[in-house]
Each structure stands twice: as structure tokens, then as C-alpha cells.
Protein backbone atom coordinates (compact mmCIF):
# COMPACT_ATOMS: atom_id res chain seq x y z
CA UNK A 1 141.15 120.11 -98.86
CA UNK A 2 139.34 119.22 -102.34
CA UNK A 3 142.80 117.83 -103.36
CA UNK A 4 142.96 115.55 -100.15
CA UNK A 5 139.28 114.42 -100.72
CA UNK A 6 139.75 113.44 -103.82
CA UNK A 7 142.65 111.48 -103.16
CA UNK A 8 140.84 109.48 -100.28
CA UNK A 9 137.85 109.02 -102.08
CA UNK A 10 140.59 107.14 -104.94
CA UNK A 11 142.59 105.50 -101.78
CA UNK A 12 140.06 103.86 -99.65
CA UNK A 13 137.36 102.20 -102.09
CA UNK A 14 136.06 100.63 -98.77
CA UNK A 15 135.43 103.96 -97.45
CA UNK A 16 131.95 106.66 -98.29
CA UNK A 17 133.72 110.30 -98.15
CA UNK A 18 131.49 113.19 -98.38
CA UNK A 19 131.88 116.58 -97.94
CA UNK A 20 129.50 119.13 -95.72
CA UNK A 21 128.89 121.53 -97.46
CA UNK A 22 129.96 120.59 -101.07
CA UNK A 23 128.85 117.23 -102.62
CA UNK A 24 124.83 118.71 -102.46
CA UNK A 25 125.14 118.80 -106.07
CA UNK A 26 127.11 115.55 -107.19
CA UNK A 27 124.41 113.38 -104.81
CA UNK A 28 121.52 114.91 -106.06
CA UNK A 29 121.01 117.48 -102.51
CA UNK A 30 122.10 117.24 -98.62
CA UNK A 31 121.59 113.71 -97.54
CA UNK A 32 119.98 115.14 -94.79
CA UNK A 33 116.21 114.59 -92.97
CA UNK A 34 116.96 110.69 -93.50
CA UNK A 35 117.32 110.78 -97.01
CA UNK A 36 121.23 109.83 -96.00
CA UNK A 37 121.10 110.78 -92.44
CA UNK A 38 119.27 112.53 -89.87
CA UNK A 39 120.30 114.31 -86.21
CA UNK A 40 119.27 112.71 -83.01
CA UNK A 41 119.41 115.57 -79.97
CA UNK A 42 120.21 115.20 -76.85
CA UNK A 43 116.33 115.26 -75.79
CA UNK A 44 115.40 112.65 -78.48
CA UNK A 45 114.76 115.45 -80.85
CA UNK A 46 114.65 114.35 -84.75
CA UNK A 47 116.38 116.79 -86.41
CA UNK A 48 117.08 117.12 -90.43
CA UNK A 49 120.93 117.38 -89.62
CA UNK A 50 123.20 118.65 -86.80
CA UNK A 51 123.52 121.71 -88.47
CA UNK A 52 119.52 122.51 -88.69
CA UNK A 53 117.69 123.02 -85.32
CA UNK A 54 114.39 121.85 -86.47
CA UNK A 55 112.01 118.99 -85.14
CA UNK A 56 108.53 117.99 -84.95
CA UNK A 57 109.34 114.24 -83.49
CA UNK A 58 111.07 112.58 -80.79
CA UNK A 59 112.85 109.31 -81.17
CA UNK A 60 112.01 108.25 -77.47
CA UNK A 61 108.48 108.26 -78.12
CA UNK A 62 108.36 107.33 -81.67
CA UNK A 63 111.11 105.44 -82.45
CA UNK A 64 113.53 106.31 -85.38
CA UNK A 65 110.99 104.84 -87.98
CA UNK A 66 108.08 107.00 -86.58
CA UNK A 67 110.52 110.28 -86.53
CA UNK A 68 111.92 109.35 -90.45
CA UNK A 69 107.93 109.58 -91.48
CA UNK A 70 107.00 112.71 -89.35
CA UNK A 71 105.32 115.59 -91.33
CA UNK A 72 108.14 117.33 -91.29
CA UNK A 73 110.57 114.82 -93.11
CA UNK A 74 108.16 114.42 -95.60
CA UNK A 75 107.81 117.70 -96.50
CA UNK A 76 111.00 118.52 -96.72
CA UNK A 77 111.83 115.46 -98.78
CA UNK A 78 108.49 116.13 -101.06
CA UNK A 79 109.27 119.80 -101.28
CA UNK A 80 112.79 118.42 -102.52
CA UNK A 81 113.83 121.26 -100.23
CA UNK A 82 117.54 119.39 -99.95
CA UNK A 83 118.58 120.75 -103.49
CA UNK A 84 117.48 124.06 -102.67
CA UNK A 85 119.61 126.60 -103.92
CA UNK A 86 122.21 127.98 -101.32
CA UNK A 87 125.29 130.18 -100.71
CA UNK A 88 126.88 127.75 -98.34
CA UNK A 89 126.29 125.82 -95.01
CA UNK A 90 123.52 124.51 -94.24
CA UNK A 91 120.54 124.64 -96.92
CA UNK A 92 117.52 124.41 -94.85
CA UNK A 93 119.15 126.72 -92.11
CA UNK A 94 119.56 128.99 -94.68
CA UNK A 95 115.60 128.60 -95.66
CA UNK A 96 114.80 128.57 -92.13
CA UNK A 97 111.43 130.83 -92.66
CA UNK A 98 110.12 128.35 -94.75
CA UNK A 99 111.30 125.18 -92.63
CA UNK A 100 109.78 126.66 -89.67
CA UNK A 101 106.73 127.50 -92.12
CA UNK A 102 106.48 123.31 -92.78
CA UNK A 103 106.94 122.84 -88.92
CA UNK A 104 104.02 125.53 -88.05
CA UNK A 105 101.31 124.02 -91.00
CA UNK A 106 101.09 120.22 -90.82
């Protein structure tokens, strides 16, 4: 897979590849919680990415700028929680106790 990667990433210049998990360290941390990208759930949910079930903000009622800026976003971005250290997956469903900590103290 690494070999095919790095063959399309040379291939199709026109074209961002990235790799879930696996390119957290060459872009700094997950592009996730709308550093890069964010989840949208079926209910309007914000979440930081598909793979972590967290929200505190609903697009339908604030709008995708609103849910980019909640308290939760921002914490996770200030907390630079995206380059925390992890054994695979998803990093902040792996730190899930102190994700859910950031949702529970605003």
C-alpha cells in the first residue's frame, strides 16, 4: 500500500493523497477538527473526524463556521491534541477520556 501511495502521490501532481492513519507525522498531526477537515453526522453533528464520535455543535443551527469555532475545536486545536502520541487509528479516539474531559468543561 505505502508503495502504491507513493507512486500516486509522484503520478497525479493534480491530486492531494493522504493516508488515515499514517501521514499524522509528515503534516504536522491528523488534519482533523477542521484543521484539514471535519465530520458532519447525520443529525448535523460536528464531529472532529468520522472516526471520532465527539460533538458539542450542530451545523443546522450554527452553520459550519459556528461549529469550526465551538469550544470543542478549539481546544482540541489549542491543546494541539492532533499530534498526540498514538499506537494507531484514530488519535483522539484513542484519548477519548480526555476528549470527552474538553466536551464536559467548557
Amino acid at each position: 500500500m505505502e508503495r502504491l501511495l507513493a507512486e500516486r502521490r509522484t503520478t497525479c501532481d493534480d491530486i492531494i493523497f493522504l493516508s488515515f492513519p499514517g501521514d499524522e507525522k509528515a503534516l504536522g498531526g491528523c488534519l482533523a477538527s477542521g484543521r484539514g477537515f471535519f465530520h458532519i453526522g447525520p443529525d448535523g453533528s460536528a464531529e472532529p473526524c468520522p472516526f471520532s464520535p465527539f460533538s458539542d455543535s450542530n451545523v443546522v443551527s450554527m452553520g459550519v463556521r459556528g461549529a469550526l469555532q465551538s469550544p470543542l475545536f478549539r481546544k482540541i486545536r489549542a491543546a494541539h491534541a492532533l499530534g498526540w502520541e498514538h499506537t494507531g487509528g484514530c488519535t483522539l479516539f484513542e484519548h477519548r477520556e480526555e476528549i470527552e474531559q474538553m466536551i464536559q468543561n467548557p
